[in-house]
Protein backbone atom coordinates (compact mmCIF):
# COMPACT_ATOMS: atom_id res chain seq x y z
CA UNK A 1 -29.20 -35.41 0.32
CA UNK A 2 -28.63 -33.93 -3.28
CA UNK A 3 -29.63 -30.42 -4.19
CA UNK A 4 -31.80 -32.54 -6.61
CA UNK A 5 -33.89 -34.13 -3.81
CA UNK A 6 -33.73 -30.98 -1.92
CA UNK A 7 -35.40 -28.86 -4.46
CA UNK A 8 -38.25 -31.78 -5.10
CA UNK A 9 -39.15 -31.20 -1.15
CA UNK A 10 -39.37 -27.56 -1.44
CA UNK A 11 -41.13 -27.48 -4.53
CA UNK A 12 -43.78 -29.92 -3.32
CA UNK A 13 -44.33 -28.29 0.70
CA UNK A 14 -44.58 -25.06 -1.23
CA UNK A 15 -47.62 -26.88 -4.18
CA UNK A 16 -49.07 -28.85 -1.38
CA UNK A 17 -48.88 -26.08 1.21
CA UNK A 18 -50.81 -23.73 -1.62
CA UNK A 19 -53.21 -26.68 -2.25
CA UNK A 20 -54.31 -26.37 1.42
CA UNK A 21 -54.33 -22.93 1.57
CA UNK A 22 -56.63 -22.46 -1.10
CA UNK A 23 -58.83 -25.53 0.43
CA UNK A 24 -59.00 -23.48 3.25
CA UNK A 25 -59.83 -19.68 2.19
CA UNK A 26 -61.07 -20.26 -0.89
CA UNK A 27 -65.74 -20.22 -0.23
CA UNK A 28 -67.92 -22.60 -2.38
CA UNK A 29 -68.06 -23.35 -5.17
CA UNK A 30 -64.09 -23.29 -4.84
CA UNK A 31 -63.51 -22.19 -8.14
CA UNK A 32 -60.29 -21.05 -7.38
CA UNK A 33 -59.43 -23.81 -5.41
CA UNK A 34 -60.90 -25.53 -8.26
CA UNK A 35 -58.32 -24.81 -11.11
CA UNK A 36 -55.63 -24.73 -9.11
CA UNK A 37 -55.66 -28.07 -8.50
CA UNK A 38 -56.36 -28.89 -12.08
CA UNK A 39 -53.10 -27.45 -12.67
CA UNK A 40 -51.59 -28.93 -9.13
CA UNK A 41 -51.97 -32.54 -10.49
CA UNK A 42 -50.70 -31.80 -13.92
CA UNK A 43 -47.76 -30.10 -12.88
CA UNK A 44 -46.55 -32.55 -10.55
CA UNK A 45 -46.90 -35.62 -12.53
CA UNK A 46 -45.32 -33.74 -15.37
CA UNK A 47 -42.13 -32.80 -12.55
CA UNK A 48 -41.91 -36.91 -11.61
CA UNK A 49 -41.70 -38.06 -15.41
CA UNK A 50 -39.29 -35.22 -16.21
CA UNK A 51 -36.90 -36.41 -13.30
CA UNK A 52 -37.49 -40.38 -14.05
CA UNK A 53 -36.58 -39.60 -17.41
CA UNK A 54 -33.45 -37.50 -16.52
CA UNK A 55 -32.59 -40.49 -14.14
CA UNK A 56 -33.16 -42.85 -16.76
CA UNK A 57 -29.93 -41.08 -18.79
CA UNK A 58 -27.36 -42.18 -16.51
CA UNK A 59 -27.81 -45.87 -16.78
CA UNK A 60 -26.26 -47.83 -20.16
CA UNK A 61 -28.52 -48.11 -22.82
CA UNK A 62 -28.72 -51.84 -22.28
CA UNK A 63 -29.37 -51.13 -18.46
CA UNK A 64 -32.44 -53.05 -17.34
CA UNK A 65 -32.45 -49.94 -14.59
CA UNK A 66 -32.40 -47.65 -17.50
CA UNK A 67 -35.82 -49.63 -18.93
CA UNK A 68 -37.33 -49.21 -15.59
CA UNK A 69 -37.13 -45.76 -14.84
CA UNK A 70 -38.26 -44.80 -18.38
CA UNK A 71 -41.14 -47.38 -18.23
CA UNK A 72 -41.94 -45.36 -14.69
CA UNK A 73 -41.56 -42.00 -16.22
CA UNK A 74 -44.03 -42.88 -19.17
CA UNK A 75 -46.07 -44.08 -16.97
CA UNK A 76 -46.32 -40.87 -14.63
CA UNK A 77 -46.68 -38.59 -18.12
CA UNK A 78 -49.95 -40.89 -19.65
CA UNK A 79 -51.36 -40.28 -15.98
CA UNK A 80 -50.57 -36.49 -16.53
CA UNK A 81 -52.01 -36.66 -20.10
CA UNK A 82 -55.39 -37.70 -17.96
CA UNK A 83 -54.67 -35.06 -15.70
CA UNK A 84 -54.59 -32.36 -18.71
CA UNK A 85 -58.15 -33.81 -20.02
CA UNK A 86 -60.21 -33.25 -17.67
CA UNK A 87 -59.56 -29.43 -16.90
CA UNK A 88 -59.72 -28.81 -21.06
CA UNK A 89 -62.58 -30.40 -21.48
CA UNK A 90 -64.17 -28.44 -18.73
CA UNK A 91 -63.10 -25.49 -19.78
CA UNK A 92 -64.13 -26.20 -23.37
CA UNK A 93 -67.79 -26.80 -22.23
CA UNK A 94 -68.73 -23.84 -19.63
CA UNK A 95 -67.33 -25.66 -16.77
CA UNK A 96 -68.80 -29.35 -16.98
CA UNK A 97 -67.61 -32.08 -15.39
CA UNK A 98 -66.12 -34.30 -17.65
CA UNK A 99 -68.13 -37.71 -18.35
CA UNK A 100 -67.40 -40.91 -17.27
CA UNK A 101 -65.70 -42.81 -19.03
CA UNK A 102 -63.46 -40.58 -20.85
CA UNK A 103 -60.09 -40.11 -22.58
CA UNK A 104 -58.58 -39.11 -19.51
CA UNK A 105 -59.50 -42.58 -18.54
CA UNK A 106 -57.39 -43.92 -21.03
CA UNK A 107 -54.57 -41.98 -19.64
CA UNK A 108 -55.13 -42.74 -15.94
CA UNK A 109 -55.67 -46.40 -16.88
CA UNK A 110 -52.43 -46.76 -18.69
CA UNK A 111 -50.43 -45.84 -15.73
CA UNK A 112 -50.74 -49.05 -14.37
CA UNK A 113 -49.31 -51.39 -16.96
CA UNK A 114 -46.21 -49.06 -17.38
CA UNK A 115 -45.47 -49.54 -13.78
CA UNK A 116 -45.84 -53.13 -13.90
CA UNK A 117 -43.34 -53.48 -16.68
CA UNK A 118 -41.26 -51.48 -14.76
CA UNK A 119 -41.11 -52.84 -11.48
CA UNK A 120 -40.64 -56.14 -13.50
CA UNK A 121 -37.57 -54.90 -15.08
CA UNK A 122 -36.32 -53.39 -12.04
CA UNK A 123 -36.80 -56.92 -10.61
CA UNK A 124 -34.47 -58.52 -13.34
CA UNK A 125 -32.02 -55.69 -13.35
CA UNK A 126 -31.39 -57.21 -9.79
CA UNK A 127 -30.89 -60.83 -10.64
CA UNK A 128 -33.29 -62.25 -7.74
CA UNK A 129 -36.10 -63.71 -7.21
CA UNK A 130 -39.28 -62.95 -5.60
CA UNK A 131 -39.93 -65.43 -2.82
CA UNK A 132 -42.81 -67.53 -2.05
CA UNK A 133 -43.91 -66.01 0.77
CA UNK A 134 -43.66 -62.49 -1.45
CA UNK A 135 -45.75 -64.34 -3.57
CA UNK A 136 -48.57 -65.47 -1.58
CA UNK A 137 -48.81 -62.17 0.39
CA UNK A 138 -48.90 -60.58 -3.26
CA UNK A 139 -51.71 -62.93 -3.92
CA UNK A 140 -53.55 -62.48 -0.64
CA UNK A 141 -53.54 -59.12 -1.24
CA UNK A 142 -54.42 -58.93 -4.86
CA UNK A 143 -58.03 -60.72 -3.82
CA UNK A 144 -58.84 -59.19 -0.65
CA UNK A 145 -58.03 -55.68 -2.65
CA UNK A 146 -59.94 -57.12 -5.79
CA UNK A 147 -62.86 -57.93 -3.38
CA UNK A 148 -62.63 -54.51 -1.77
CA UNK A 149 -63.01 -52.66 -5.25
CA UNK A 150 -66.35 -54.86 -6.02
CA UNK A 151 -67.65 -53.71 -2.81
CA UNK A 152 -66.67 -49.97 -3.66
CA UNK A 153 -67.84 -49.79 -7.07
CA UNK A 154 -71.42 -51.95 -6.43
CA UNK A 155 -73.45 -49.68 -6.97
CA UNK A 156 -72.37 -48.94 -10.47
CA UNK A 157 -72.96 -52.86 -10.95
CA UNK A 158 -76.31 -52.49 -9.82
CA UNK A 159 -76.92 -50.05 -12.93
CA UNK A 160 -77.37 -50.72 -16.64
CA UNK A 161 -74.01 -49.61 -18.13
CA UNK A 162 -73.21 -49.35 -21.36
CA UNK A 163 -70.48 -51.72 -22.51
CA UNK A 164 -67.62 -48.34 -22.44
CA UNK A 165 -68.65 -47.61 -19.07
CA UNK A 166 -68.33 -51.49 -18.00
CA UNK A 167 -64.91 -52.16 -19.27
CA UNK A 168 -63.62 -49.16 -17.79
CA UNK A 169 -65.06 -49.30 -15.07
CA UNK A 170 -63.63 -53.21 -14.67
CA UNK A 171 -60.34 -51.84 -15.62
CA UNK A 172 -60.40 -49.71 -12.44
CA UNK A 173 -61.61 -52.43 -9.70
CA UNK A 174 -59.25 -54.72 -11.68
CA UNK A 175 -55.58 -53.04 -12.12
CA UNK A 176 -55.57 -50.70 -8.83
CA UNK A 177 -55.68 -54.21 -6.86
CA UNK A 178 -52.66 -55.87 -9.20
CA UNK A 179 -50.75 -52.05 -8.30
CA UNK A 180 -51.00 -53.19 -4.93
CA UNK A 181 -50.01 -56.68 -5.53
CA UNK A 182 -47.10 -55.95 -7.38
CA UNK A 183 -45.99 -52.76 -5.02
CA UNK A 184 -46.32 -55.74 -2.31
CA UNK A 185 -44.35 -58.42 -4.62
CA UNK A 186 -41.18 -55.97 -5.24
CA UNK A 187 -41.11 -54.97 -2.24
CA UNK A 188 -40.40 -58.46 -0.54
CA UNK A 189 -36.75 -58.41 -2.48
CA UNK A 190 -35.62 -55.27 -1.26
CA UNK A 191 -32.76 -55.32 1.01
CA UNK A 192 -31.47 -52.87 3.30
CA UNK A 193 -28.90 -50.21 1.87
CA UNK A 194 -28.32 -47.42 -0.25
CA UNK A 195 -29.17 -49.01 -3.56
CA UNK A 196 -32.78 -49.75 -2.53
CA UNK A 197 -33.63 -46.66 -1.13
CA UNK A 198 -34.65 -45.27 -4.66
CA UNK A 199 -37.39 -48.19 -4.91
CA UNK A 200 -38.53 -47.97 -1.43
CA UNK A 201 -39.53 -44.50 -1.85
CA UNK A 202 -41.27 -45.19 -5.10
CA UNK A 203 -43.14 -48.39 -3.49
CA UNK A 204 -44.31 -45.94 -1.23
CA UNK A 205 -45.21 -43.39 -3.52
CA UNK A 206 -47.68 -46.44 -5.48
CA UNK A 207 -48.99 -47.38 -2.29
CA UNK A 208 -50.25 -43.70 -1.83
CA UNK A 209 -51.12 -43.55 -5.48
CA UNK A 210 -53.58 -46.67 -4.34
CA UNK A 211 -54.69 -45.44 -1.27
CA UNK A 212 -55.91 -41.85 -3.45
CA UNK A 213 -57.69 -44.36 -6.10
CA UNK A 214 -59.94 -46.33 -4.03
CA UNK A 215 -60.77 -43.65 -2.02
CA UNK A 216 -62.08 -41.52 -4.55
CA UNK A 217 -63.72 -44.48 -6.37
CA UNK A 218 -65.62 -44.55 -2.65
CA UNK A 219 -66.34 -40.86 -2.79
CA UNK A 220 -67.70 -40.85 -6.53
CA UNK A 221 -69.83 -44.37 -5.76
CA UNK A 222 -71.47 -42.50 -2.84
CA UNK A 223 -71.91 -39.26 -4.82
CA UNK A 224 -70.38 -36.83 -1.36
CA UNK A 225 -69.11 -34.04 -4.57
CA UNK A 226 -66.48 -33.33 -6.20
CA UNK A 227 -64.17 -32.32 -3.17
CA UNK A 228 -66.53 -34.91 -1.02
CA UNK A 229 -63.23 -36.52 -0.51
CA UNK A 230 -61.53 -33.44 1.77
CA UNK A 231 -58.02 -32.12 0.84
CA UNK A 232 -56.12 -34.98 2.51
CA UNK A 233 -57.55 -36.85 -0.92
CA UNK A 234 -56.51 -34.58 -3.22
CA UNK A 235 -53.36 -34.32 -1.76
CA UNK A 236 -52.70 -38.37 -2.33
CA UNK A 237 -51.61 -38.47 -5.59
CA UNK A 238 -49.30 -35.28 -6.18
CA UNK A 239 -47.67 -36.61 -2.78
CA UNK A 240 -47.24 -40.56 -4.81
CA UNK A 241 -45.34 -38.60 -7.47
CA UNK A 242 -43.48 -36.34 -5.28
CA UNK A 243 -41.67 -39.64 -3.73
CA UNK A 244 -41.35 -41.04 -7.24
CA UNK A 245 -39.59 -37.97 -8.36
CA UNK A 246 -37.80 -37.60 -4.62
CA UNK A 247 -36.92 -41.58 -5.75
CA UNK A 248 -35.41 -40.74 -8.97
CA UNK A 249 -33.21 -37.66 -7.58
CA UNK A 250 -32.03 -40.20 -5.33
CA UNK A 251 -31.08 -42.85 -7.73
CA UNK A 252 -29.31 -40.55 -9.98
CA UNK A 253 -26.77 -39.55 -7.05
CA UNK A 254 -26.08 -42.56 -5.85
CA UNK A 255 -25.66 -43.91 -9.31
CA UNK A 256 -23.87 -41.01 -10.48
CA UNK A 257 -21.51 -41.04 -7.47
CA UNK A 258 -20.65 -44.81 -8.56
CA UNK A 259 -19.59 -43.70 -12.03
């Protein structure tokens, strides 16, 4: 393990390990608890991009790895640039809740697409190709997701929404199923070894990134609060990035150590 990869694990038990704390000792309305976490999910999407992008440097400038790990480090920043929204704007306006839909919508949203490209180019980079039976489990599990988010999200559909507050909300129950997909896709080429260890770890991370999405869309369709989801939701994303950035120390050592 590189000092790299060791100092992403104990900077993440010590934010997670404060995130539960706080959950835990902090009395309603959690307002400590509260903008901690704000700054809990900010800070640790920020770390992952920082460390994609610093893994990004050691590949050729013509590197298809290179394109993939800065495609997955924009991808964690825009998410972080949601991440930054919401907290401002509450603070801006005496502690609302921000509205839905919102920039930081825009920011969450774009997440998606980045990794896409990314996972595509990390695809090419290896000169394979994804197999059929990659492909119809990918497909399988694109529609049974896709049908899962409908269910989440119908009671919004139920509702009169305003054309903004369709299309995003569309976006969501659309793109967090073709995340899963494509997590599923990429990983049916990975082999065994050292080289895909980097990618398993951040196929993991995506799966917990999905895992955190569609159970908070449950928790804000069935109105249980702002925390209705418990800490182990809150938890789900900052975790997804820690093995994104633990998956970028880990590519830069093994690549480096090639050099």
């Amino acid at each position: 393990m590189s000092r790299d990869s060791l100092l992403v694990i104990v900077t993440w038990v010590i934010l997670c390990g404060t995130n539960v704390l706080l959950w835990f000792i902090d009395t309603e309305p959690k307002l400590l608890y509260k903008h901690y976490f704000s700054f809990f999910l900010f800070i640790t999407a920020v770390i992952a991009a920082i460390f994609c992008f610093r893994t990004m440097r050691v590949f050729e400038p013509n590197n298809l790895d290179r394109k993939a790990w800065g495609l997955l480090g924009a991808a964690v920043l825009f998410w972080s640039g949601g991440a930054l929204i919401e907290p401002a704007y509450s603070l801006l306006n005496q502690g609302k809740e921000i509205p839905f839909p919102s920039y930081a919508d825009l920011g969450y949203l774009m997440f998606i697409p980045f990794v896409g490209i990314a996972l595509y180019a990390f695809i090419k980079s290896l000169n394979v190709k994804i197999p059929q039976w990659g492909l119809f489990t990918a497909i399988l599990v694109f529609l049974v997701a896709l049908g899962f988010g409908f269910w989440i999200n119908a009671g919004d559909f139920e509702e009169e929404l305003d054309i903004m507050t369709f299309i995003v909300t569309m976006s969501y129950v659309v793109l967090d199923p073709i995340l899963l997909a494509i997590t599923v896709a990429t990983a049916s080429i990975l082999f065994g070894g050292l080289l895909s260890r980097p990618w398993v770890l951040t196929l993991l991370g995506l799966f917990i990134f999905y895992l955190g999405d569609v159970i908070y869309a449950y928790v804000r369709n069935n109105e249980l609060g702002l925390h209705g989801g418990g800490v182990i939701l809150d938890l789900s994303w900052p975790i997804a990035f820690g093995l994104i950035a633990l998956a970028a120390t880990t590519a830069r050592a093994i690549y480096k150590d090639f050099d």
